[in-house]
PDB file of N, CA and C in Angstrom:
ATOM      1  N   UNK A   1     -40.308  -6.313  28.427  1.00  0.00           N
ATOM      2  CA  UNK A   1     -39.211  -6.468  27.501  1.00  0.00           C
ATOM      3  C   UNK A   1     -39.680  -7.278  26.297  1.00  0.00           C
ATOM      4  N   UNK A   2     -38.657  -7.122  25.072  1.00  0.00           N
ATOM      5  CA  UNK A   2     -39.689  -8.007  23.883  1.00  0.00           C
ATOM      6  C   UNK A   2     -38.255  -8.721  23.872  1.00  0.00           C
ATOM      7  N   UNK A   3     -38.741  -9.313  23.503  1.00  0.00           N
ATOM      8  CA  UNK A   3     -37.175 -11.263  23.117  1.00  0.00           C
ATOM      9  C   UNK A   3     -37.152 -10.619  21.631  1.00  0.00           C
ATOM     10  N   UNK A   4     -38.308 -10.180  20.964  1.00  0.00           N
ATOM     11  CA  UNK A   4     -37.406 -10.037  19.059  1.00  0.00           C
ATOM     12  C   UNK A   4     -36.683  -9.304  18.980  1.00  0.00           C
ATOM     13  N   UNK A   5     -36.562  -7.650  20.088  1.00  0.00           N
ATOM     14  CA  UNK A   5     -35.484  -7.063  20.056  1.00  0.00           C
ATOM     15  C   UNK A   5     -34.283  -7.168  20.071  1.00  0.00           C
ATOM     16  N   UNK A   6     -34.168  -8.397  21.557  1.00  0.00           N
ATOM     17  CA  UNK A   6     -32.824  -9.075  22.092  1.00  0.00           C
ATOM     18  C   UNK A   6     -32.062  -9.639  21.054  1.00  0.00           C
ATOM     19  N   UNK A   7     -32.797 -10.713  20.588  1.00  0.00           N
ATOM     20  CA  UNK A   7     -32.510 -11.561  19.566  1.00  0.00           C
ATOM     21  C   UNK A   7     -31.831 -10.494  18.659  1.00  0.00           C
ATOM     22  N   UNK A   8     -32.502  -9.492  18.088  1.00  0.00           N
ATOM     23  CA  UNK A   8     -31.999  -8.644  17.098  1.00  0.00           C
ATOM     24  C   UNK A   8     -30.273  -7.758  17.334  1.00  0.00           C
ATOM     25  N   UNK A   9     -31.049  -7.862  19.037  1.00  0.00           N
ATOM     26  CA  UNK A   9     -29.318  -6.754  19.003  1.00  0.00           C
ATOM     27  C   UNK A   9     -28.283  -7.939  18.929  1.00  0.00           C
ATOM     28  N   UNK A  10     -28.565  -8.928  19.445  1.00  0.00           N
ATOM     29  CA  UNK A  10     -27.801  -9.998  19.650  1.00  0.00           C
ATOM     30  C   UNK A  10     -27.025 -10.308  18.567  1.00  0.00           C
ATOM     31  N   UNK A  11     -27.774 -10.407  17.383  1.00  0.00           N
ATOM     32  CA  UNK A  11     -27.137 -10.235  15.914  1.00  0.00           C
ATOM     33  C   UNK A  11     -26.191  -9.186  15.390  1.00  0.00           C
ATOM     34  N   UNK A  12     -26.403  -8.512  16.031  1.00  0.00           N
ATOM     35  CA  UNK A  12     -25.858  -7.151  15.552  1.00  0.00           C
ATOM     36  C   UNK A  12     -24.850  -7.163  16.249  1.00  0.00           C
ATOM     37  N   UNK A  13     -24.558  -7.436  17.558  1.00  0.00           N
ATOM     38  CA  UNK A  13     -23.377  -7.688  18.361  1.00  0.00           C
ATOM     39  C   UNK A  13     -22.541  -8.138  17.800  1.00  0.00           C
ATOM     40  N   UNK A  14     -22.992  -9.688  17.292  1.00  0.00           N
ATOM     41  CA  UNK A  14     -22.277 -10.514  16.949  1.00  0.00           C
ATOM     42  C   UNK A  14     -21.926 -10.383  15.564  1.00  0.00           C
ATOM     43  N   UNK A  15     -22.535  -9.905  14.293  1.00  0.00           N
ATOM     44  CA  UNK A  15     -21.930  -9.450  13.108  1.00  0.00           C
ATOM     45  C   UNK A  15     -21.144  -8.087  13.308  1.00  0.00           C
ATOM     46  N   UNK A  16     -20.780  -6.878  14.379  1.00  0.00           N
ATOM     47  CA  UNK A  16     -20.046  -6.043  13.934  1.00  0.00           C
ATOM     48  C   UNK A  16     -18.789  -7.334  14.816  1.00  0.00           C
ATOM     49  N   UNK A  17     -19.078  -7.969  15.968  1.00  0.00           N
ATOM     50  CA  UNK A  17     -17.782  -8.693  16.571  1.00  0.00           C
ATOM     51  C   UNK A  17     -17.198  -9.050  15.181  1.00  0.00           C
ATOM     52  N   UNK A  18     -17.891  -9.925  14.651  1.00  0.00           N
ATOM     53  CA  UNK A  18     -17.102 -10.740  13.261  1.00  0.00           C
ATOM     54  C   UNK A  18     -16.306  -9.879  12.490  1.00  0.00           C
ATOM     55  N   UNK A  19     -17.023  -8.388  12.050  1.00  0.00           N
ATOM     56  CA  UNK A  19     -16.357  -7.793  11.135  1.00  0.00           C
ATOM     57  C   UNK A  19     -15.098  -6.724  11.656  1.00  0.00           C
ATOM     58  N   UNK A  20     -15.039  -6.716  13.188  1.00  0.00           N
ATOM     59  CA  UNK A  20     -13.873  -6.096  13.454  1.00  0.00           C
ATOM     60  C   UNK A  20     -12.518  -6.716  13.712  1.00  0.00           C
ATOM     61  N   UNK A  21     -13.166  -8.121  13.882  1.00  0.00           N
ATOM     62  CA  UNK A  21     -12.431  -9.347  14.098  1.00  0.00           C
ATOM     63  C   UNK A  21     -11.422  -9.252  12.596  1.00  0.00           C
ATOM     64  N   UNK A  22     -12.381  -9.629  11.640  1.00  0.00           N
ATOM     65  CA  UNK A  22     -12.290  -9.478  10.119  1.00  0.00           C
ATOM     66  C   UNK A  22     -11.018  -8.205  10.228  1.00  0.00           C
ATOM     67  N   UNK A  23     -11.324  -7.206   9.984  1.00  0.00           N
ATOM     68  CA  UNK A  23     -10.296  -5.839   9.703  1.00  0.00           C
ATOM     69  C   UNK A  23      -9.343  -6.033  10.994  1.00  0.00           C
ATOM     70  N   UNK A  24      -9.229  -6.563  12.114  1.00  0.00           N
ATOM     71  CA  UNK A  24      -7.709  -6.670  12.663  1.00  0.00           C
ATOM     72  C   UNK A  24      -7.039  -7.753  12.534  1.00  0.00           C
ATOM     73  N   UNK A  25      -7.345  -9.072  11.319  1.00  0.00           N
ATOM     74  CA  UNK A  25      -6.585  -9.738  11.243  1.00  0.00           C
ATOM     75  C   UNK A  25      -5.918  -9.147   9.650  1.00  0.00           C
ATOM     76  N   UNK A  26      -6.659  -8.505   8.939  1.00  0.00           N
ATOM     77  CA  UNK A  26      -6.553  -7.910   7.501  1.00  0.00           C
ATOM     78  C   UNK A  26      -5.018  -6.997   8.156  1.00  0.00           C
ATOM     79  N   UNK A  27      -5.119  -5.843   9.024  1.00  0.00           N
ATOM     80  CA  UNK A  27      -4.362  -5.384   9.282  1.00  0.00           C
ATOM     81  C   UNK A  27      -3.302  -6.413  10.162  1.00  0.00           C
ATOM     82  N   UNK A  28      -2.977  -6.700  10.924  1.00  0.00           N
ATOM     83  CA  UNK A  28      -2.343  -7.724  11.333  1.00  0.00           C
ATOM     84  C   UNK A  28      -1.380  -8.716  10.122  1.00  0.00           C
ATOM     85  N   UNK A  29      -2.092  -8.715   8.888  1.00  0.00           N
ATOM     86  CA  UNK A  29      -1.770  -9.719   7.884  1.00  0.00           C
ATOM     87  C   UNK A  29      -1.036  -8.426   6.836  1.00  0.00           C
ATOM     88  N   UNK A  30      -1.246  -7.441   6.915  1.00  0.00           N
ATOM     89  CA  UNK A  30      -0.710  -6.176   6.465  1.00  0.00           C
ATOM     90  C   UNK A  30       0.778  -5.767   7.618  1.00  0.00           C
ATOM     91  N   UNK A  31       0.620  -5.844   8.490  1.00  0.00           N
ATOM     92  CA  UNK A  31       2.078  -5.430   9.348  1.00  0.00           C
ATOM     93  C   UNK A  31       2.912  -6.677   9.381  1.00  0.00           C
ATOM     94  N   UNK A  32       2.499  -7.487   9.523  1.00  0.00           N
ATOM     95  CA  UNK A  32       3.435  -8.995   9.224  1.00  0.00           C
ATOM     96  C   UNK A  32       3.845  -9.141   8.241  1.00  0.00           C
ATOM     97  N   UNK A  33       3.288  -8.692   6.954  1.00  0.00           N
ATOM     98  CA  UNK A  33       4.022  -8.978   5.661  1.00  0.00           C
ATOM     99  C   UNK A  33       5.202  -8.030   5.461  1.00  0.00           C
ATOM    100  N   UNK A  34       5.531  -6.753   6.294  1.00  0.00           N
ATOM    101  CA  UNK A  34       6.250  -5.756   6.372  1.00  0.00           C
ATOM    102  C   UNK A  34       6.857  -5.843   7.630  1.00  0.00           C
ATOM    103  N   UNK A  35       7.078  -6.605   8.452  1.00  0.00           N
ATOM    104  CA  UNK A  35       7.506  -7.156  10.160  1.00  0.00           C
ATOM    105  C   UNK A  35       8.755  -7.794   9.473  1.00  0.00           C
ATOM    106  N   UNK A  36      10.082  -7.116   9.799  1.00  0.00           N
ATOM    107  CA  UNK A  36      11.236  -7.887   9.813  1.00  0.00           C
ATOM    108  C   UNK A  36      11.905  -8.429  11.265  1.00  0.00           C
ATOM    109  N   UNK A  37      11.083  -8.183  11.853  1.00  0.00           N
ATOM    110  CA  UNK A  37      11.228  -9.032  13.344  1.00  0.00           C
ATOM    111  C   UNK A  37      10.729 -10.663  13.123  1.00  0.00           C
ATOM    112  N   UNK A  38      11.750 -11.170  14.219  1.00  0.00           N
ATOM    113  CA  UNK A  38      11.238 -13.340  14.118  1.00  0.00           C
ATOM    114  C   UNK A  38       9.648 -13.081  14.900  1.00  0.00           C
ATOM    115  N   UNK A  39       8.820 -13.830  14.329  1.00  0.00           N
ATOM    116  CA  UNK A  39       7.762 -14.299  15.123  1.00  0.00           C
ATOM    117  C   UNK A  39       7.504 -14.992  16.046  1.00  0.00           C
ATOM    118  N   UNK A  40       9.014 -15.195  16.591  1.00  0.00           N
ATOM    119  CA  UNK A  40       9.219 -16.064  17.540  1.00  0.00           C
ATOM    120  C   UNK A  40      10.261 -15.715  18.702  1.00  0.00           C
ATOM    121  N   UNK A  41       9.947 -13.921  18.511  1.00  0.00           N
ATOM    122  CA  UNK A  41      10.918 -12.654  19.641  1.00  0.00           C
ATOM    123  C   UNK A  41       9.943 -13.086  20.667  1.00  0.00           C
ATOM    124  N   UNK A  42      10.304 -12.838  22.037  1.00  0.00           N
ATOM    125  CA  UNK A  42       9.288 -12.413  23.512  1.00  0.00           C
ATOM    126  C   UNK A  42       8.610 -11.329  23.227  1.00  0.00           C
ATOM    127  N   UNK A  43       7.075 -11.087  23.533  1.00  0.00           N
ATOM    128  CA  UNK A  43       6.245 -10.154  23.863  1.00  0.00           C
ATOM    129  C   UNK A  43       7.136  -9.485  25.221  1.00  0.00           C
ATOM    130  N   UNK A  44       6.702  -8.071  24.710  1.00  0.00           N
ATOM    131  CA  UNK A  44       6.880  -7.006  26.175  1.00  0.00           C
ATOM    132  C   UNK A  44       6.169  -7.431  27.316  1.00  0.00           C
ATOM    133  N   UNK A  45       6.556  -7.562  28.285  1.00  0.00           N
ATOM    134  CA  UNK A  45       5.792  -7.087  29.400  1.00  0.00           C
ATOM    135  C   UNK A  45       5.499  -5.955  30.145  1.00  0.00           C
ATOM    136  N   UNK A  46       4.509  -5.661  30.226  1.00  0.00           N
ATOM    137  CA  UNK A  46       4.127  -4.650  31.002  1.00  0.00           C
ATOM    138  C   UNK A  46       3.784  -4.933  32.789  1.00  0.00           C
ATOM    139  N   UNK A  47       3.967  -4.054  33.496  1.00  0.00           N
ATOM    140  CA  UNK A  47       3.931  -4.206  35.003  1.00  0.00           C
ATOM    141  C   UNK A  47       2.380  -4.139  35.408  1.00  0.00           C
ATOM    142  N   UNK A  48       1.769  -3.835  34.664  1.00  0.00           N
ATOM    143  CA  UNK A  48       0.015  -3.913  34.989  1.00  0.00           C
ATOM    144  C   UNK A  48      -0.476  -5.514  34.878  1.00  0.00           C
ATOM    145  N   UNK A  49       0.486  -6.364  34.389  1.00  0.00           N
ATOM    146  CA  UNK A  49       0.111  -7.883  33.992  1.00  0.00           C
ATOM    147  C   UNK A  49       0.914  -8.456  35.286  1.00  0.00           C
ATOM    148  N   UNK A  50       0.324  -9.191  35.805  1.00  0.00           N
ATOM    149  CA  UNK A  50       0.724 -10.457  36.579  1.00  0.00           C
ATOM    150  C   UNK A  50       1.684 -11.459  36.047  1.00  0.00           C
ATOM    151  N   UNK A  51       2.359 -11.627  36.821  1.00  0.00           N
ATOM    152  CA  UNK A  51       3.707 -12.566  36.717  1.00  0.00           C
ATOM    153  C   UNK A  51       3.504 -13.934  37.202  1.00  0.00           C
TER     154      UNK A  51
END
């Protein structure tokens, strides 16, 4: 195995993480400015989540 590869994908992991991170708070900051719901309604629950 070579470590400069690792290292390399490792980067790459971690800059597309950042930039998708990036575009779902952009969108997120796009549906909230158009959200006439309180930000302070209950989330749904779904039955696949633990109680």
């Amino acid at each position: 195995m070579r470590p400069e590869r690792g290292a390399e994908t490792l980067r790459i992991i971690g800059d597309s993480g950042r930039d998708a991170l990036a575009e779902l708070r952009r969108l997120l900051a796009v549906i909230g400015a158009n959200d006439t719901a309180r930000s302070d309604a209950p989330l749904a629950r779904s039955r696949a989540w633990p109680t």
